[in-house]
PDB file of N, CA and C in Angstrom:
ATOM      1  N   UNK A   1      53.612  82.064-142.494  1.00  0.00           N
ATOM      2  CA  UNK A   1      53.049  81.986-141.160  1.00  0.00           C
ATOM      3  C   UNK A   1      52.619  83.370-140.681  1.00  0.00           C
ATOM      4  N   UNK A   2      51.708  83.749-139.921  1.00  0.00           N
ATOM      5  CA  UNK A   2      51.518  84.647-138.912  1.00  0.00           C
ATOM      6  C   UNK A   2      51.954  84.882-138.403  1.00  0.00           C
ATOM      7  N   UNK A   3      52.342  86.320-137.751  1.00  0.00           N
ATOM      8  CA  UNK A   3      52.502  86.936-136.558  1.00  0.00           C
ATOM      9  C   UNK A   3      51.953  87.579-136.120  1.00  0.00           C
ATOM     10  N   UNK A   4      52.025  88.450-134.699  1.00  0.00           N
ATOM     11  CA  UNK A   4      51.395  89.141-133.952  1.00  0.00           C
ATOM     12  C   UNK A   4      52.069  90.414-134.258  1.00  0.00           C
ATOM     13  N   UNK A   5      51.144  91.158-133.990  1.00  0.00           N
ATOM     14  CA  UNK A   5      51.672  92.868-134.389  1.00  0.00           C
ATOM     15  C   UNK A   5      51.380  93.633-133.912  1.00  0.00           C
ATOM     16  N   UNK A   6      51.926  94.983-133.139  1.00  0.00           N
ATOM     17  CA  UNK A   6      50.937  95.995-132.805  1.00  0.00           C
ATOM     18  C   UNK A   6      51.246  97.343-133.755  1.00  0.00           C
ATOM     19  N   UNK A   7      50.565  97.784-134.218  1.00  0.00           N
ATOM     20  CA  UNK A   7      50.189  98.903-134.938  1.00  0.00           C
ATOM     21  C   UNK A   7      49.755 100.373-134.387  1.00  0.00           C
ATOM     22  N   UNK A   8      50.921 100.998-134.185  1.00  0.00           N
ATOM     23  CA  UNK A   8      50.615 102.618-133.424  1.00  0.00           C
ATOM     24  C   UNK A   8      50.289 103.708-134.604  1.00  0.00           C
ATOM     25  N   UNK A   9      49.366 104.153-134.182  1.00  0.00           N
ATOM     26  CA  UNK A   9      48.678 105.048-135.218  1.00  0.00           C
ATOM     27  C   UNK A   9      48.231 106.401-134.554  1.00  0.00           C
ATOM     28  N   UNK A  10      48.853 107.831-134.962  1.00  0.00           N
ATOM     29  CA  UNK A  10      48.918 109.023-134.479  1.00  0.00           C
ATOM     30  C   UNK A  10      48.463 109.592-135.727  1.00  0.00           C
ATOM     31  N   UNK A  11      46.800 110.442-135.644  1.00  0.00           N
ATOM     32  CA  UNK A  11      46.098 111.137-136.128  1.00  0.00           C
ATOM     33  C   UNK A  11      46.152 112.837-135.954  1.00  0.00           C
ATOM     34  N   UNK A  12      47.308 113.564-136.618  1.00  0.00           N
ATOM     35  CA  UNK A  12      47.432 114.730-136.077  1.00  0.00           C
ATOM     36  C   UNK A  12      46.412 116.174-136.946  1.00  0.00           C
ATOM     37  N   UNK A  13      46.212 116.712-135.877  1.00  0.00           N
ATOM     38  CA  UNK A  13      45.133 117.910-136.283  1.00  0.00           C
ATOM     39  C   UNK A  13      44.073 117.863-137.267  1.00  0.00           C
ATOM     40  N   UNK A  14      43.498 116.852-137.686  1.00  0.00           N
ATOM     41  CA  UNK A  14      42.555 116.828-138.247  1.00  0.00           C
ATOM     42  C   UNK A  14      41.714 115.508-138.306  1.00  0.00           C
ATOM     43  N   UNK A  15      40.615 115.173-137.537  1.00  0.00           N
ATOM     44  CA  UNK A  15      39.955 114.525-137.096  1.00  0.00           C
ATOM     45  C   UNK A  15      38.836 113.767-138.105  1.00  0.00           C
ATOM     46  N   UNK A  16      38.819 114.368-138.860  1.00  0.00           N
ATOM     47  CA  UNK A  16      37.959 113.732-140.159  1.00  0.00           C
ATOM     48  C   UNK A  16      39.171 112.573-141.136  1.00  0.00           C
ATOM     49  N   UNK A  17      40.247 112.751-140.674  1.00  0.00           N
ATOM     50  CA  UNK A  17      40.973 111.615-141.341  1.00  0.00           C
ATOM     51  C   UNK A  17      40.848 110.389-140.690  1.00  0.00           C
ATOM     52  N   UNK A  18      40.302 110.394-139.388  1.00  0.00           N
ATOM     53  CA  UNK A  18      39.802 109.257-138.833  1.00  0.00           C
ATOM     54  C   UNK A  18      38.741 108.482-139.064  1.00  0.00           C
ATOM     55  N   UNK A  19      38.051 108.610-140.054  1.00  0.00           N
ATOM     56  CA  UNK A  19      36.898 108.115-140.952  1.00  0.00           C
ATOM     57  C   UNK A  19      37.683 107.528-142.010  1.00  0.00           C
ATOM     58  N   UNK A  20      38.829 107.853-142.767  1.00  0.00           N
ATOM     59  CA  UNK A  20      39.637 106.919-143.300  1.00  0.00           C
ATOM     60  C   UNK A  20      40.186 106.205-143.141  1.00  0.00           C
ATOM     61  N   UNK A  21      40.973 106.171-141.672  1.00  0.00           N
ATOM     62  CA  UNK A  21      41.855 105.465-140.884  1.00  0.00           C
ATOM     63  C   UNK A  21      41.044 104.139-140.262  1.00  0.00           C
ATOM     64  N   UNK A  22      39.334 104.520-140.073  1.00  0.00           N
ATOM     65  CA  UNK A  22      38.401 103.397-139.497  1.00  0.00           C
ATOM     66  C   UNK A  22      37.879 103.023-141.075  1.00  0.00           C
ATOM     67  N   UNK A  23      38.086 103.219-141.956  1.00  0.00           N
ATOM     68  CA  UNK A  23      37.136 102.842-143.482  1.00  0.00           C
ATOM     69  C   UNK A  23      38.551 101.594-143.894  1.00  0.00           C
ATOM     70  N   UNK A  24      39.967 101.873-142.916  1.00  0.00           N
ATOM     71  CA  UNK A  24      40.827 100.420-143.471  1.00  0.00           C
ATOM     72  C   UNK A  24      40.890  99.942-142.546  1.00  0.00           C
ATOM     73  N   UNK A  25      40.520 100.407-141.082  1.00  0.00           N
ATOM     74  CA  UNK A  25      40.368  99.061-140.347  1.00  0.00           C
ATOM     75  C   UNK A  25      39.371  98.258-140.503  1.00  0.00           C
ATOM     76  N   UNK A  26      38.189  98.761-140.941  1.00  0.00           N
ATOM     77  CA  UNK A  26      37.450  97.622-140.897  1.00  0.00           C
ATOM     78  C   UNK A  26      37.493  97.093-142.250  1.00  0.00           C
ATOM     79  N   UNK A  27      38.265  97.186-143.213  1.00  0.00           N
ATOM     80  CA  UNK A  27      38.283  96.231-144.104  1.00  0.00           C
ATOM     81  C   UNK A  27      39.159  95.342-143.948  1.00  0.00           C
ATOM     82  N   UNK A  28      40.294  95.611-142.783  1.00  0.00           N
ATOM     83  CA  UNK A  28      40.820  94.724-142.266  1.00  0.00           C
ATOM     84  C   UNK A  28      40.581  93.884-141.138  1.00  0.00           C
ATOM     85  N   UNK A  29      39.459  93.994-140.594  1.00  0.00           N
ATOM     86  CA  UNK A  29      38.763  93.743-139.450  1.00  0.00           C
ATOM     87  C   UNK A  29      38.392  92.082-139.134  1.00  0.00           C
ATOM     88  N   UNK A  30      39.205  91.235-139.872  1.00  0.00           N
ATOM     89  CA  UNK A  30      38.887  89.719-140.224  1.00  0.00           C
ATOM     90  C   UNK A  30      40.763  89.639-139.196  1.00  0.00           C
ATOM     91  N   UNK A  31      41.595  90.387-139.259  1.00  0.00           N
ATOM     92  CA  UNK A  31      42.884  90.515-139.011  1.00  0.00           C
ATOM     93  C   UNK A  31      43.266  91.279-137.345  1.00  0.00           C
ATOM     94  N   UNK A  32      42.293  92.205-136.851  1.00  0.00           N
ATOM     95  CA  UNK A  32      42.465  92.754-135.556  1.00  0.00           C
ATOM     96  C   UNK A  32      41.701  92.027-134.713  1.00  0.00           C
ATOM     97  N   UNK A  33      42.863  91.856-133.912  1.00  0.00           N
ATOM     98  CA  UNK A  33      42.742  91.501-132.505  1.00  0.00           C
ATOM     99  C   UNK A  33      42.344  91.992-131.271  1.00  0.00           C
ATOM    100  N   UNK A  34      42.409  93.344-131.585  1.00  0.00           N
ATOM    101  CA  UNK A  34      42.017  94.102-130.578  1.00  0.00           C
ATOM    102  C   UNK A  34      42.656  95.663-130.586  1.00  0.00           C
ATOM    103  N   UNK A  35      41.912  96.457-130.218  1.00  0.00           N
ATOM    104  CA  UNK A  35      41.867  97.815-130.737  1.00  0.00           C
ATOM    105  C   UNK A  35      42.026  98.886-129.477  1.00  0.00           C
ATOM    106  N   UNK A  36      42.956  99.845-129.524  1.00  0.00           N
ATOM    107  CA  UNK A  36      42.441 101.156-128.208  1.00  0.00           C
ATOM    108  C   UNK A  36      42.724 102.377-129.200  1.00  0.00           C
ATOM    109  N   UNK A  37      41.474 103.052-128.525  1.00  0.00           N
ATOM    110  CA  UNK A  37      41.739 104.111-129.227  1.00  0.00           C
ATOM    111  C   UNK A  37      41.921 105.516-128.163  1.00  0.00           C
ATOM    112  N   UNK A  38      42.591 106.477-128.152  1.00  0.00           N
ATOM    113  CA  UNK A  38      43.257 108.018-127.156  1.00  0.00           C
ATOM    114  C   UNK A  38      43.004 108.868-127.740  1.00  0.00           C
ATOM    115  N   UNK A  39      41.896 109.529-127.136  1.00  0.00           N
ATOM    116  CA  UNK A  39      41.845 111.089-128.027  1.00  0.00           C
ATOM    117  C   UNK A  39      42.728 112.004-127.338  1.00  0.00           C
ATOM    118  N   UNK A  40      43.654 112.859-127.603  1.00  0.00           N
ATOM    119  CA  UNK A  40      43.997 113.846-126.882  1.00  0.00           C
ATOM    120  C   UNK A  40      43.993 115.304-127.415  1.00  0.00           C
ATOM    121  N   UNK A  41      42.851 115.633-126.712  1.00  0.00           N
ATOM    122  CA  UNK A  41      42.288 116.909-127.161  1.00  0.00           C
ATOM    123  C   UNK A  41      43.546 117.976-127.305  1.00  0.00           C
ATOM    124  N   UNK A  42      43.920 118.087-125.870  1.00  0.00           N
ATOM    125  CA  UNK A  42      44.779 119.250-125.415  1.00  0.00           C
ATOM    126  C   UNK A  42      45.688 119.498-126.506  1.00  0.00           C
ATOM    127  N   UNK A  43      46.539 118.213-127.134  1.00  0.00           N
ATOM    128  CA  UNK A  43      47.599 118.518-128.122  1.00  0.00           C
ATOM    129  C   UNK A  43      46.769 118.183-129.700  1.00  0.00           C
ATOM    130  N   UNK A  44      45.462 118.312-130.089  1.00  0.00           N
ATOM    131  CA  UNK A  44      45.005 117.874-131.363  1.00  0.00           C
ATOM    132  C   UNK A  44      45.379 116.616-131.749  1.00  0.00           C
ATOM    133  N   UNK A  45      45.476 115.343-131.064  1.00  0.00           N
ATOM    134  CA  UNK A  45      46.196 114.219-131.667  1.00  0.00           C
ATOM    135  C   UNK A  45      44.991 113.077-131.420  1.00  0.00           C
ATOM    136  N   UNK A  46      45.316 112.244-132.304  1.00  0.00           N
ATOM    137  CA  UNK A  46      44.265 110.911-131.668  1.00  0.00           C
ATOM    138  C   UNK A  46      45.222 109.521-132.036  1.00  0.00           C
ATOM    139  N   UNK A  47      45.224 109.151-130.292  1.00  0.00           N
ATOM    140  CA  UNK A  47      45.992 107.884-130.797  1.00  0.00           C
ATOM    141  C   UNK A  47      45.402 106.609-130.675  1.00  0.00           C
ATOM    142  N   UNK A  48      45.832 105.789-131.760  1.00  0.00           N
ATOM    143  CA  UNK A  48      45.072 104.231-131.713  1.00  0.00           C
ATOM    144  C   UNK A  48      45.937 103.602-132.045  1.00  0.00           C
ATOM    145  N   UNK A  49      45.747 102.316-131.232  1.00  0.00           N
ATOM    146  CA  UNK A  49      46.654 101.312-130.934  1.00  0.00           C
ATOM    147  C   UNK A  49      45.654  99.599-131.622  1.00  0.00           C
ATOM    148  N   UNK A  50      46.580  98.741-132.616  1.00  0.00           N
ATOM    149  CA  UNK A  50      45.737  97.960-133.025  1.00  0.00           C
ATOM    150  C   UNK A  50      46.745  96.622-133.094  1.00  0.00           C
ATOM    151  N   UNK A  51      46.414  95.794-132.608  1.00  0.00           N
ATOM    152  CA  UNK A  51      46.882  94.359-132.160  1.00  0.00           C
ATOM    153  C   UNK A  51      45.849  93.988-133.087  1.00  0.00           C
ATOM    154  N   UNK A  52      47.224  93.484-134.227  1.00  0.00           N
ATOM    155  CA  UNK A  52      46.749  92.169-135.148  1.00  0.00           C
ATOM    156  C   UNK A  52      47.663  90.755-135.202  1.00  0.00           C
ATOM    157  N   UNK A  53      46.913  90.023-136.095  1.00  0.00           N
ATOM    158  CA  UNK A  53      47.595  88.917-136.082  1.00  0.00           C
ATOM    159  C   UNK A  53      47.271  88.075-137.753  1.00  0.00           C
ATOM    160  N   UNK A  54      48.570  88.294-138.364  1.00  0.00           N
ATOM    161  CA  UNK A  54      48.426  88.329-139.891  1.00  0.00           C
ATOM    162  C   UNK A  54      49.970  87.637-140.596  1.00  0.00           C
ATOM    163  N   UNK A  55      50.063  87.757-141.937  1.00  0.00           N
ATOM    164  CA  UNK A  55      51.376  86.671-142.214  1.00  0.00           C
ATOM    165  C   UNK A  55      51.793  88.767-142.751  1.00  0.00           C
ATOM    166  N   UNK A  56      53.027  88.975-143.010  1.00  0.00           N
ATOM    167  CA  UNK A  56      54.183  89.767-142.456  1.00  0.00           C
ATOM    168  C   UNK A  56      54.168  90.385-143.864  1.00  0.00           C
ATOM    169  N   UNK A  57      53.160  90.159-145.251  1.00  0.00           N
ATOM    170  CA  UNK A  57      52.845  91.217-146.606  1.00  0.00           C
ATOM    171  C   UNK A  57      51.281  91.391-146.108  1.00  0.00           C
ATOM    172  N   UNK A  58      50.332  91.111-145.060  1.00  0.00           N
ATOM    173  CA  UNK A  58      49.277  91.880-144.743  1.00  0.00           C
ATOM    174  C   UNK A  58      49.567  92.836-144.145  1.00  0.00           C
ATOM    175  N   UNK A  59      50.576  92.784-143.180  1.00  0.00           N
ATOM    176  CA  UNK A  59      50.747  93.635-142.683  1.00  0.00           C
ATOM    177  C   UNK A  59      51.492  94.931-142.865  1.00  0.00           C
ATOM    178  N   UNK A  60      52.376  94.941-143.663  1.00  0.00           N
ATOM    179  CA  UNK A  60      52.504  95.917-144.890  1.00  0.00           C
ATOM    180  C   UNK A  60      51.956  96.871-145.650  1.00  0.00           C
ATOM    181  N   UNK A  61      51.351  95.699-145.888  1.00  0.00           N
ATOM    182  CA  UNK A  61      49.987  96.485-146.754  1.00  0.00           C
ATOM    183  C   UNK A  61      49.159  97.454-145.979  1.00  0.00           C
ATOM    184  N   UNK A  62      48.891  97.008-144.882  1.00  0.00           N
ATOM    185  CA  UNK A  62      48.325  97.802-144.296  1.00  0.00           C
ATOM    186  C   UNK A  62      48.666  98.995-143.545  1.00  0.00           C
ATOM    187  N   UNK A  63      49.807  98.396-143.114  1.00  0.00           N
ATOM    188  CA  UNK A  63      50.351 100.070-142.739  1.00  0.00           C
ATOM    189  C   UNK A  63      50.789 101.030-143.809  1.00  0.00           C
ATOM    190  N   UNK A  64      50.717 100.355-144.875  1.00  0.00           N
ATOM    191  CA  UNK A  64      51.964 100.983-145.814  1.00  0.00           C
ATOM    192  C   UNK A  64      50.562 101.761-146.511  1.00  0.00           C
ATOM    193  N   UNK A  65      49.525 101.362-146.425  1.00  0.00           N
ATOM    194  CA  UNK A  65      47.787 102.009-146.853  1.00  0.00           C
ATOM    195  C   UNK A  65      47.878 103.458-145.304  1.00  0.00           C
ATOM    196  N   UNK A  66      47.755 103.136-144.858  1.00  0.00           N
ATOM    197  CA  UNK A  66      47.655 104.314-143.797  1.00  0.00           C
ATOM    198  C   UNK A  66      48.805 105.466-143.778  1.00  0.00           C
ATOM    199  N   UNK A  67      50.058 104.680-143.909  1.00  0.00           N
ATOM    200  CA  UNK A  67      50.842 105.486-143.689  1.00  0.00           C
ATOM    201  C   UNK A  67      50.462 106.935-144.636  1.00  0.00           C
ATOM    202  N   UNK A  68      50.375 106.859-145.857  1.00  0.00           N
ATOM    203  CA  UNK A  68      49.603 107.538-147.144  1.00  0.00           C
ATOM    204  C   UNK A  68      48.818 108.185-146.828  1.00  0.00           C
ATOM    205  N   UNK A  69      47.667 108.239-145.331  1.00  0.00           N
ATOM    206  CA  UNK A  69      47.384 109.131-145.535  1.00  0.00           C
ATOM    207  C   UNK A  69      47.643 110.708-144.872  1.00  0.00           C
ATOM    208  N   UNK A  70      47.093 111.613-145.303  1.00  0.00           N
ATOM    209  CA  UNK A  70      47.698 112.685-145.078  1.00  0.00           C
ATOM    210  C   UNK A  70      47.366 113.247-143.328  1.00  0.00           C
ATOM    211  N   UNK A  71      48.502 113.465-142.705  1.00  0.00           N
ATOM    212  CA  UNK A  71      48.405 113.869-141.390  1.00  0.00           C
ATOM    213  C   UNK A  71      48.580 112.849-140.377  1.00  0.00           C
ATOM    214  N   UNK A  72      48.679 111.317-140.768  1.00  0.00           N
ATOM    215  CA  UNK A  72      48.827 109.980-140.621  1.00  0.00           C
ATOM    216  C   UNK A  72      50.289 109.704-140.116  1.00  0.00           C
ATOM    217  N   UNK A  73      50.524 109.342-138.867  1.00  0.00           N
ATOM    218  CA  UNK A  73      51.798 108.459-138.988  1.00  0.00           C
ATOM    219  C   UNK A  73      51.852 107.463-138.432  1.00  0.00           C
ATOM    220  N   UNK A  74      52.779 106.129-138.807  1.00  0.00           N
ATOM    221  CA  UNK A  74      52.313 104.714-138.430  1.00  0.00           C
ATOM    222  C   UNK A  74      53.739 104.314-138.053  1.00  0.00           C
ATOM    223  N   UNK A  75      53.584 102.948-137.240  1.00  0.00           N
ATOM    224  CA  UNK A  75      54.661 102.538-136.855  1.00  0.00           C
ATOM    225  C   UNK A  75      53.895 101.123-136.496  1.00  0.00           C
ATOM    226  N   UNK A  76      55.011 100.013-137.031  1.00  0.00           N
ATOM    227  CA  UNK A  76      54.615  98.725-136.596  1.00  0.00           C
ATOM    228  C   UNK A  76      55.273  97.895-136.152  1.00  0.00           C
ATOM    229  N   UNK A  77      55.047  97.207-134.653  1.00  0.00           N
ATOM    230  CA  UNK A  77      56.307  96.008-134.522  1.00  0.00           C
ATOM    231  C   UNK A  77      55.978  94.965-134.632  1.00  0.00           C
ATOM    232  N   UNK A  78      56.550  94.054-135.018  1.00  0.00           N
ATOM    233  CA  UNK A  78      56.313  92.886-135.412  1.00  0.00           C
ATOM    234  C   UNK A  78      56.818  92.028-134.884  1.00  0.00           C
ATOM    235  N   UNK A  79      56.266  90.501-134.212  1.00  0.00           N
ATOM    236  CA  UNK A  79      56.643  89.923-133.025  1.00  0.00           C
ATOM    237  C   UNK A  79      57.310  88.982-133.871  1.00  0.00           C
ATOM    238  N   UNK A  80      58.880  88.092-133.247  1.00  0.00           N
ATOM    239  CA  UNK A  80      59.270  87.146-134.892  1.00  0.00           C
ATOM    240  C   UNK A  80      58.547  85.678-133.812  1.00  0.00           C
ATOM    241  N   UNK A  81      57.642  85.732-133.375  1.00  0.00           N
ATOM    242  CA  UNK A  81      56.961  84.523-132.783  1.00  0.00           C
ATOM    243  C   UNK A  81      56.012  84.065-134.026  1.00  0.00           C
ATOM    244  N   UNK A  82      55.898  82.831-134.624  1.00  0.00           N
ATOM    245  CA  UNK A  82      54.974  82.603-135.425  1.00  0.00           C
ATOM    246  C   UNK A  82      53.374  82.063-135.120  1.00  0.00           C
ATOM    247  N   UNK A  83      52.667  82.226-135.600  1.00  0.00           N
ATOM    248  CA  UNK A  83      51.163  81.777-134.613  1.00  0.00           C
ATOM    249  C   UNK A  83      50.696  81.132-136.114  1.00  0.00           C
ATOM    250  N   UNK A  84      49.303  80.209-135.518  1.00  0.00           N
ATOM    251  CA  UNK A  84      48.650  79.793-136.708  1.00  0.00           C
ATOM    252  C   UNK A  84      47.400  80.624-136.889  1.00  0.00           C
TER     253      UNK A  84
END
């Protein structure tokens, strides 16, 4: 079954890793629900926030793809509500 998920994603000091970070969302982009994205200049960080809704080894996968990359850190919660 599915669940709902939100996916926190902190892009630190280097801004061209965000062309990688958008090259797996949108291959996951059949799976997000909805997306925000925070630049914050002042401290070099960019944060994005991604509400999906997927069965509980997509979602894995996918963070567990980001987490990898370099300067990347991820965090995901996972709702135990099941959806279709």
């Amino acid at each position: 079954m599915k669940r709902i998920a939100v996916i926190g994603i902190i892009i630190e000091q280097n801004r061209k890793m965000a062309e990688e970070v958008q090259k797996l969302l949108s291959e996951n982009a059949d799976i997000i629900q909805g997306r925000m994205g925070i630049p914050n200049m002042q401290d070099d960080i960019f944060i994005i926030s991604v509400v999906i809704k997927a069965e509980n080894e997509r979602i894995s996968a996918l963070t567990g793809k980001l987490g990898r990359l370099k300067n990347i850190s991820v965090k995901a919660a996972i709702t135990s509500v099941e959806v279709e």
